[in-house]
PDB file of N, CA and C in Angstrom:
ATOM      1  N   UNK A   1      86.557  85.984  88.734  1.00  0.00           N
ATOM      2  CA  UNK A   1      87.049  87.085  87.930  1.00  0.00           C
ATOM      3  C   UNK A   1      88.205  86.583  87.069  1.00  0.00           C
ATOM      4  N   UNK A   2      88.075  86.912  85.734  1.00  0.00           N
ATOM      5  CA  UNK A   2      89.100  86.361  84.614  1.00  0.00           C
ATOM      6  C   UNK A   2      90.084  87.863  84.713  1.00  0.00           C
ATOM      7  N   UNK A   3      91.139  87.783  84.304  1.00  0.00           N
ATOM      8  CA  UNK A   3      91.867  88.368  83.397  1.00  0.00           C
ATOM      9  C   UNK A   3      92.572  87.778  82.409  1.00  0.00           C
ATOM     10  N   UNK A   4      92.956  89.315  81.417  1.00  0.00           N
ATOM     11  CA  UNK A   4      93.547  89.086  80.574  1.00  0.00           C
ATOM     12  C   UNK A   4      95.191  89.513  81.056  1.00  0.00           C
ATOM     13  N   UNK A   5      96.043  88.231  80.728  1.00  0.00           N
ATOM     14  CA  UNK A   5      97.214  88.385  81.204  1.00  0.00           C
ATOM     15  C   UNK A   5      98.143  89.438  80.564  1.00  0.00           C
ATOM     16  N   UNK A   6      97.681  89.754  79.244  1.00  0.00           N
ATOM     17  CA  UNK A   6      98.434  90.393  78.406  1.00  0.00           C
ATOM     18  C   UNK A   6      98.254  91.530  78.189  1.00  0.00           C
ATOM     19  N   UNK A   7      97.151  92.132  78.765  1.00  0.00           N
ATOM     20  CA  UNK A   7      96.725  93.736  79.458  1.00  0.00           C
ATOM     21  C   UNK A   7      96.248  93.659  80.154  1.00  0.00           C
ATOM     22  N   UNK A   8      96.087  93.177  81.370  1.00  0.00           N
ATOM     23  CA  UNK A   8      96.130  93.601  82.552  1.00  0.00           C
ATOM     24  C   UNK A   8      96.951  94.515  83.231  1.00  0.00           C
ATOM     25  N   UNK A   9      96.632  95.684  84.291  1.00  0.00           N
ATOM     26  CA  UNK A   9      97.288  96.472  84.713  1.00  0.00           C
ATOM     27  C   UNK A   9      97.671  95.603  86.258  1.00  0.00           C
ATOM     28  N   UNK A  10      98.690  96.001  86.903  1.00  0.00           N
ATOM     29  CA  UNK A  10      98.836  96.030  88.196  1.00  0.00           C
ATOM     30  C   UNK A  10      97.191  96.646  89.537  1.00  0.00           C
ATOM     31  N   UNK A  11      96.986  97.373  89.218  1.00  0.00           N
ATOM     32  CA  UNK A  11      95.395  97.260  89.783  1.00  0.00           C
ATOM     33  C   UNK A  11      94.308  96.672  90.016  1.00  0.00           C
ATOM     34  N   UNK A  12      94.381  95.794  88.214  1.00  0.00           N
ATOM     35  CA  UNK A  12      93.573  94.863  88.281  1.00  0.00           C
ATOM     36  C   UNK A  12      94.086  93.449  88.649  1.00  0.00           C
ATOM     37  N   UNK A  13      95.485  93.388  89.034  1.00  0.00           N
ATOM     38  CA  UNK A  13      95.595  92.041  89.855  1.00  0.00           C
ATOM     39  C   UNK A  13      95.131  92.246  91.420  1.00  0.00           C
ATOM     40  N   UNK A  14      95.349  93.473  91.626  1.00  0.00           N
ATOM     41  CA  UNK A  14      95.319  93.849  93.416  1.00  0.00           C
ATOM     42  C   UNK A  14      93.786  93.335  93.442  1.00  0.00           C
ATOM     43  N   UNK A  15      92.797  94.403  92.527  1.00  0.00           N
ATOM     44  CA  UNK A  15      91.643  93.832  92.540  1.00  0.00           C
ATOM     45  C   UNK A  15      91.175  92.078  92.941  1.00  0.00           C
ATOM     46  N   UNK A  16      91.536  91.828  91.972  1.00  0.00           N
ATOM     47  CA  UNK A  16      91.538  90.263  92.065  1.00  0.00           C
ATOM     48  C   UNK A  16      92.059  89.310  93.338  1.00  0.00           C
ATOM     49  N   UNK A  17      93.081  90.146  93.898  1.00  0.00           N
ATOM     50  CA  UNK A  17      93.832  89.520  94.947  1.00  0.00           C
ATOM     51  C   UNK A  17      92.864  89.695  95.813  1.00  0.00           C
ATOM     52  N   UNK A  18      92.200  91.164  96.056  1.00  0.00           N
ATOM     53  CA  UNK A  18      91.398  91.193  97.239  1.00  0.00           C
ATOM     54  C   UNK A  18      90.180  90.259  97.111  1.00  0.00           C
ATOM     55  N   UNK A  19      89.348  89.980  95.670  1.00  0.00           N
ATOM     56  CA  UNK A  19      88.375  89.392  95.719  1.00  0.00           C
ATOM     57  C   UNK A  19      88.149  88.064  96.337  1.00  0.00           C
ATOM     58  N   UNK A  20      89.916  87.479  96.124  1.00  0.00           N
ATOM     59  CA  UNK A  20      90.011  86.003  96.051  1.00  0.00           C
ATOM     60  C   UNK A  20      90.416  85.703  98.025  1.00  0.00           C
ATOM     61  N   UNK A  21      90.966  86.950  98.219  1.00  0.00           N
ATOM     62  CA  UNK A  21      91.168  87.075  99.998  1.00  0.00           C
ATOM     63  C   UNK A  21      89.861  87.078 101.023  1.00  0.00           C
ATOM     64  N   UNK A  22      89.070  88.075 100.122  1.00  0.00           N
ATOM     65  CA  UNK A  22      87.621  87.857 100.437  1.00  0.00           C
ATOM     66  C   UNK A  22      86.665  86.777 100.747  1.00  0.00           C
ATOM     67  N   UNK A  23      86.819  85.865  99.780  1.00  0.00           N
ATOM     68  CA  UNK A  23      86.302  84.546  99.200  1.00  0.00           C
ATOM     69  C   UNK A  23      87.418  83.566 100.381  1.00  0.00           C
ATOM     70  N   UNK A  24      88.094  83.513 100.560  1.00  0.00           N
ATOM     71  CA  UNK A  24      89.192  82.847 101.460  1.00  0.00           C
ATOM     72  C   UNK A  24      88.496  82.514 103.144  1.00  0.00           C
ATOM     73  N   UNK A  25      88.162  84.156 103.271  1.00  0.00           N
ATOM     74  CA  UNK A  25      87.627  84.640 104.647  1.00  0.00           C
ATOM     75  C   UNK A  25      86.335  83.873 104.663  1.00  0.00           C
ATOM     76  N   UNK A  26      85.565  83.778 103.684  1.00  0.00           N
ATOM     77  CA  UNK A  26      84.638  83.300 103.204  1.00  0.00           C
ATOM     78  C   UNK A  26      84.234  81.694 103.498  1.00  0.00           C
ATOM     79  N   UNK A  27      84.974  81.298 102.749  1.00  0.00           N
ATOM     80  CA  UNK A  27      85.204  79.648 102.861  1.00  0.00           C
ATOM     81  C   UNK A  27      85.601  79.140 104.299  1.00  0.00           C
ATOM     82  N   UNK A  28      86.772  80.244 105.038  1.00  0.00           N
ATOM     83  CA  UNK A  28      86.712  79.589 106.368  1.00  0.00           C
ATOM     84  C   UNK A  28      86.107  79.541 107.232  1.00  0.00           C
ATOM     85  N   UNK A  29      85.642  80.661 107.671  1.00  0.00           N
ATOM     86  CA  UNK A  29      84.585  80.852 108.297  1.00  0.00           C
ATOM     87  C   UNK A  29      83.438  79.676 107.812  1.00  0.00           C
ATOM     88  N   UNK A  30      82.974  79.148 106.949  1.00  0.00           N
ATOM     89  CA  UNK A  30      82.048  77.896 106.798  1.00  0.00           C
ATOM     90  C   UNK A  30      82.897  76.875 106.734  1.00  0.00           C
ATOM     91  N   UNK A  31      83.972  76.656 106.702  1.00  0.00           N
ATOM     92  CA  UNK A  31      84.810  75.482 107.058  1.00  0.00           C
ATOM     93  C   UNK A  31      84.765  74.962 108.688  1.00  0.00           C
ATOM     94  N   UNK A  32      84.737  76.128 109.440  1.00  0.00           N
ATOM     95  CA  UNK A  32      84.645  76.065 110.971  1.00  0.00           C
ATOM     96  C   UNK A  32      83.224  75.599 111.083  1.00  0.00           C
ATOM     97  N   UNK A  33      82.294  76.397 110.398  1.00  0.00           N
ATOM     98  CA  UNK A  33      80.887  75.673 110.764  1.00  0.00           C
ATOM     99  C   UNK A  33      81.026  74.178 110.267  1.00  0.00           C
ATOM    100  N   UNK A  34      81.114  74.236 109.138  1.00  0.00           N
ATOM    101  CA  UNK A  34      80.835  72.737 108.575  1.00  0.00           C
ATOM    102  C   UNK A  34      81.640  71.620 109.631  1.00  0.00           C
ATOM    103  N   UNK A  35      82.563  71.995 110.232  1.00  0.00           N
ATOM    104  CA  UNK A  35      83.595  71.199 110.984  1.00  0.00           C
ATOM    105  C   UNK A  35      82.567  70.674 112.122  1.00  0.00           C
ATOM    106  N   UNK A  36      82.639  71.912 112.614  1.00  0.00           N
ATOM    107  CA  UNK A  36      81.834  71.660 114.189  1.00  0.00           C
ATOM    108  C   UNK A  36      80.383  70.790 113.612  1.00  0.00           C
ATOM    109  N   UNK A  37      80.124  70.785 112.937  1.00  0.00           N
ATOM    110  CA  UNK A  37      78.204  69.612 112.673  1.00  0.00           C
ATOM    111  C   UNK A  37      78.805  68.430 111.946  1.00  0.00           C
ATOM    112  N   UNK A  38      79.931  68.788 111.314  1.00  0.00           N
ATOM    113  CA  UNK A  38      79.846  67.459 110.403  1.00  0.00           C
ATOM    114  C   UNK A  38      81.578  66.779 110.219  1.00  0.00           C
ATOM    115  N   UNK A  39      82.651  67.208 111.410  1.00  0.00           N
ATOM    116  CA  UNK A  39      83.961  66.801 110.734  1.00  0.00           C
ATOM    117  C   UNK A  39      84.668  67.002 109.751  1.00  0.00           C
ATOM    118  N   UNK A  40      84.531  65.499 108.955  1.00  0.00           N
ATOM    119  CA  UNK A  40      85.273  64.878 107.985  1.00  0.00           C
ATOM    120  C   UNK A  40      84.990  66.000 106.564  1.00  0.00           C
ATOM    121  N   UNK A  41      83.465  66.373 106.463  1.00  0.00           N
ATOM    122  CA  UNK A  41      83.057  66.348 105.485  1.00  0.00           C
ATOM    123  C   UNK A  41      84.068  68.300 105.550  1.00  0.00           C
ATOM    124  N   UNK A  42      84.383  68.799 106.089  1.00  0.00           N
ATOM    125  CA  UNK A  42      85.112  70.216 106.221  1.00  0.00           C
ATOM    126  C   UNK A  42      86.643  70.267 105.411  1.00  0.00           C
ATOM    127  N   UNK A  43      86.294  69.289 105.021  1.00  0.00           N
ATOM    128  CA  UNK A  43      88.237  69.162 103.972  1.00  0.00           C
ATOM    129  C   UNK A  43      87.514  69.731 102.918  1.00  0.00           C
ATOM    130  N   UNK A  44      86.302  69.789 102.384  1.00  0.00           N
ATOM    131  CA  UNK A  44      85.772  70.673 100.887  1.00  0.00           C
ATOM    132  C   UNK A  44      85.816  71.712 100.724  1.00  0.00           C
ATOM    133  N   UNK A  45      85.333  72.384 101.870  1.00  0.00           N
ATOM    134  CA  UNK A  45      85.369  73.761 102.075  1.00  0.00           C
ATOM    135  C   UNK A  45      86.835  74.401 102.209  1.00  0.00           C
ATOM    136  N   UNK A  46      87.480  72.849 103.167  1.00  0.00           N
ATOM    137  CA  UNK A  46      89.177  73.806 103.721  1.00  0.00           C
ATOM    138  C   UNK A  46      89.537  73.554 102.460  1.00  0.00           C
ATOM    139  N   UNK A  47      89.439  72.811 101.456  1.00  0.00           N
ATOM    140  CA  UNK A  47      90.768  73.072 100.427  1.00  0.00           C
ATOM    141  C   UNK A  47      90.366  74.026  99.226  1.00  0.00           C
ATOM    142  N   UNK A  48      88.620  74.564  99.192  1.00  0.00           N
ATOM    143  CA  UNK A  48      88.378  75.857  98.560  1.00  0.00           C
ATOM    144  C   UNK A  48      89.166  77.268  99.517  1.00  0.00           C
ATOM    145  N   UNK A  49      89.115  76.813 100.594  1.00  0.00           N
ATOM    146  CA  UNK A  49      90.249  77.882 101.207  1.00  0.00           C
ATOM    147  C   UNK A  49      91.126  77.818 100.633  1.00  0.00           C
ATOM    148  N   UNK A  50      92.013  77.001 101.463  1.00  0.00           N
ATOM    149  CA  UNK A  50      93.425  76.989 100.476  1.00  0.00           C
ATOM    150  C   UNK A  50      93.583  77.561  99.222  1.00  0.00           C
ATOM    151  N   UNK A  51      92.761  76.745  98.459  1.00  0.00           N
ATOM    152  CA  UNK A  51      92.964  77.626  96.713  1.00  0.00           C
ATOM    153  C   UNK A  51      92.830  78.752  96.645  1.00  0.00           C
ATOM    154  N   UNK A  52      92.251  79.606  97.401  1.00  0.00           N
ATOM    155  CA  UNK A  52      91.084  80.758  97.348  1.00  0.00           C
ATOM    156  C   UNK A  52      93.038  81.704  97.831  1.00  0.00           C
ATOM    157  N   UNK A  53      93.380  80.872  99.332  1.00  0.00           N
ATOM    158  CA  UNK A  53      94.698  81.698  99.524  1.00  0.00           C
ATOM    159  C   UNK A  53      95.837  81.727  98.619  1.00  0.00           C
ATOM    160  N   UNK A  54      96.015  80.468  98.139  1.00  0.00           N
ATOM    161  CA  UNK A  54      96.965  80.215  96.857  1.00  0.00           C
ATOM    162  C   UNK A  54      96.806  81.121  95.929  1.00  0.00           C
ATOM    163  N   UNK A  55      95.335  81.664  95.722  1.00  0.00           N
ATOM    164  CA  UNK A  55      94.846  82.617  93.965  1.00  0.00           C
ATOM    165  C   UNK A  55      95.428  83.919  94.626  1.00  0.00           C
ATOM    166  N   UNK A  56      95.153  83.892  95.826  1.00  0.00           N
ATOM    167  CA  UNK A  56      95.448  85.605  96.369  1.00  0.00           C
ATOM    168  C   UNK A  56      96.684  86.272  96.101  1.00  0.00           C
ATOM    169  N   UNK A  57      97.436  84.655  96.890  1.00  0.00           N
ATOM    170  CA  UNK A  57      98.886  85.606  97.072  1.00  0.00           C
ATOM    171  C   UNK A  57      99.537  85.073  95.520  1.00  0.00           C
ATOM    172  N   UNK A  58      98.890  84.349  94.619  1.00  0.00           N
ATOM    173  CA  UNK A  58      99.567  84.842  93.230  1.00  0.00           C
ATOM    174  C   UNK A  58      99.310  86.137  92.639  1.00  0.00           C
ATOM    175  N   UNK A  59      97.886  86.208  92.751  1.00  0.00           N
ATOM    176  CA  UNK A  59      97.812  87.295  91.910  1.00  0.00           C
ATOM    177  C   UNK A  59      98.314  89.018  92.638  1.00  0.00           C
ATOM    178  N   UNK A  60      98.404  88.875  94.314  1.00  0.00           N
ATOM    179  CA  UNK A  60      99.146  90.064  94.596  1.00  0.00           C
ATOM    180  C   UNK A  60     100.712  90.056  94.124  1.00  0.00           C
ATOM    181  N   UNK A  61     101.370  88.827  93.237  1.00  0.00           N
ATOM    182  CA  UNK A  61     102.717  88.476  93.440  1.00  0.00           C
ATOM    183  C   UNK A  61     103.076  88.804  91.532  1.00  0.00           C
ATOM    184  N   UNK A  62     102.029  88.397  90.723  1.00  0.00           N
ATOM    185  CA  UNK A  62     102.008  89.455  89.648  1.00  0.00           C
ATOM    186  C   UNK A  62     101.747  90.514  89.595  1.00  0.00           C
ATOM    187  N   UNK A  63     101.180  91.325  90.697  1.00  0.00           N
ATOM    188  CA  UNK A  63     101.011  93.027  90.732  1.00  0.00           C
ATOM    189  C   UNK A  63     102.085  93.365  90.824  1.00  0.00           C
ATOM    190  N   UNK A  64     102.576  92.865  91.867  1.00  0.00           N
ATOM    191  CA  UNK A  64     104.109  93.194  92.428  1.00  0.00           C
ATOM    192  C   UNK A  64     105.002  92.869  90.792  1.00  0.00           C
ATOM    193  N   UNK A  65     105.327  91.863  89.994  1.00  0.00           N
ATOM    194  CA  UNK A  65     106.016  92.020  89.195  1.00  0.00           C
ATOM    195  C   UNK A  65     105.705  92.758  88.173  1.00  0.00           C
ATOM    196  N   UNK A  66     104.883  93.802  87.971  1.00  0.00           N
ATOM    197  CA  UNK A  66     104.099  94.025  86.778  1.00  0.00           C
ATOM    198  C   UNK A  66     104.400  95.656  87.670  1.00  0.00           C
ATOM    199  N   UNK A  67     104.367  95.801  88.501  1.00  0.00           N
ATOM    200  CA  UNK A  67     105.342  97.387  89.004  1.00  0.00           C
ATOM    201  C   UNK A  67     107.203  97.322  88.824  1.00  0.00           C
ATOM    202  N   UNK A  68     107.384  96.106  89.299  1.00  0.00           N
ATOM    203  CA  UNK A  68     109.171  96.019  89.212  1.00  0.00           C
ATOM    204  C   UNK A  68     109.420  96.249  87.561  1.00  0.00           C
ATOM    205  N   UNK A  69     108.555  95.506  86.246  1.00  0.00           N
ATOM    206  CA  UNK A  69     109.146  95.553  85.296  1.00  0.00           C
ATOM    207  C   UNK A  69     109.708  94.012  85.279  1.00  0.00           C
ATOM    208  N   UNK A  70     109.487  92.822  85.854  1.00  0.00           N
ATOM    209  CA  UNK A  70     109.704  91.665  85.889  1.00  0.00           C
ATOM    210  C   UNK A  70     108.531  90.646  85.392  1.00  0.00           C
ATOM    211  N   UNK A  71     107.468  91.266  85.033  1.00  0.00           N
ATOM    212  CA  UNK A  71     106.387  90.277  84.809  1.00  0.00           C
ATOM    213  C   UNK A  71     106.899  89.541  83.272  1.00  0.00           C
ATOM    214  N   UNK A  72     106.247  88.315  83.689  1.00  0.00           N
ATOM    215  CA  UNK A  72     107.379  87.450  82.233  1.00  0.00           C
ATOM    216  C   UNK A  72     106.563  86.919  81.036  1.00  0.00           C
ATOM    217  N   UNK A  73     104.840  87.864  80.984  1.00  0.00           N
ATOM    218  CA  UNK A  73     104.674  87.547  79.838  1.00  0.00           C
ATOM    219  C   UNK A  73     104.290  89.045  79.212  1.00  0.00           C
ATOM    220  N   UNK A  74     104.652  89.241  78.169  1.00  0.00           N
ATOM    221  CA  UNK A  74     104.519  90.640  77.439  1.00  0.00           C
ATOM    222  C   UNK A  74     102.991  91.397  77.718  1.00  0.00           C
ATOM    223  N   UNK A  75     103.332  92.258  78.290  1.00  0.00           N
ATOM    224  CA  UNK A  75     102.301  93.346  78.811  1.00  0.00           C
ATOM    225  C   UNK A  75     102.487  94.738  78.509  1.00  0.00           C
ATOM    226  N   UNK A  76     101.902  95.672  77.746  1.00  0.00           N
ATOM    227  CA  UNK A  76     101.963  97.220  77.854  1.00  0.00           C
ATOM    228  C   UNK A  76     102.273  97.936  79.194  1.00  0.00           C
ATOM    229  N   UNK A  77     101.800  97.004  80.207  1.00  0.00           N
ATOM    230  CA  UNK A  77     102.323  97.971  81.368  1.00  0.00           C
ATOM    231  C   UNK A  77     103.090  97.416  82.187  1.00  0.00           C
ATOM    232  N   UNK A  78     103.758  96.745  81.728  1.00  0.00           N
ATOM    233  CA  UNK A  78     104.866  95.973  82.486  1.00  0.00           C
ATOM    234  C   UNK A  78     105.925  97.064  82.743  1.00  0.00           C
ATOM    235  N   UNK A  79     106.293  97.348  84.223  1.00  0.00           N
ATOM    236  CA  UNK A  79     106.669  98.212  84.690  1.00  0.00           C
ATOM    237  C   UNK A  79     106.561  99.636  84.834  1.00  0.00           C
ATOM    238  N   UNK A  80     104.646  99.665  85.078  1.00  0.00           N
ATOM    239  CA  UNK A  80     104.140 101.136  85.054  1.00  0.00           C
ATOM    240  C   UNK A  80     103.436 100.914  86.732  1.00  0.00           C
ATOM    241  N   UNK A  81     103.560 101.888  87.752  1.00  0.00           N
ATOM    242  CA  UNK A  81     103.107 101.724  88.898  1.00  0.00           C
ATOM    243  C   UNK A  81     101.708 102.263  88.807  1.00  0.00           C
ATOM    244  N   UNK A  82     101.005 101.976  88.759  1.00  0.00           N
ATOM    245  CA  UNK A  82      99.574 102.461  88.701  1.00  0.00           C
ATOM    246  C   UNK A  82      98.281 102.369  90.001  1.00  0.00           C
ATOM    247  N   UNK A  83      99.272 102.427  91.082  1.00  0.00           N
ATOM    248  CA  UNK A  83      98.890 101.824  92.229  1.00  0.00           C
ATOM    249  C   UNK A  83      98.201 103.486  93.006  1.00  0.00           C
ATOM    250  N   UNK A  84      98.434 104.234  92.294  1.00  0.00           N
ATOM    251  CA  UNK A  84      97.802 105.872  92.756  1.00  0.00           C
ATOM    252  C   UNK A  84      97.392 105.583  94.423  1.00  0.00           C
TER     253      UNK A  84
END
């Protein structure tokens, strides 16, 4: 999932956060399989985890600035809570 940084709402990062948390759960859970049959070869999968957790907690960390009124690239809704 792309966004656009420069209208994007706070919703649609949460969105995104969950997709990429999803995808996280995702990858580990076959990281554990791949581990147990094959070892070594489970660092592919673990470091699509990782990234997958890295994308999450950024993009819940621009929702969060994009409600405070701190998000630092020019947005229409920079500091509108739209979290209903």
């Amino acid at each position: 999932m792309t966004l656009d940084a420069r209208t994007a709402t706070a919703k649609d990062f949460d969105i995104a956060a969950q997709s990429k948390a999803n995808s996280a759960w995702g990858f580990g859970v076959l990281t554990v399989i791949i581990f147990y049959f094959f070892s070594l070869w489970a660092l592919i999968p673990g470091a699509l985890t990782l990234l997958m957790i890295i994308q999450s907690v950024s993009a819940t960390k621009q929702a969060s600035n994009l409600r405070n009124g701190t998000y630092k690239i020019p947005n229409p809704n920079n500091g509108i809570d739209d979290s209903e």
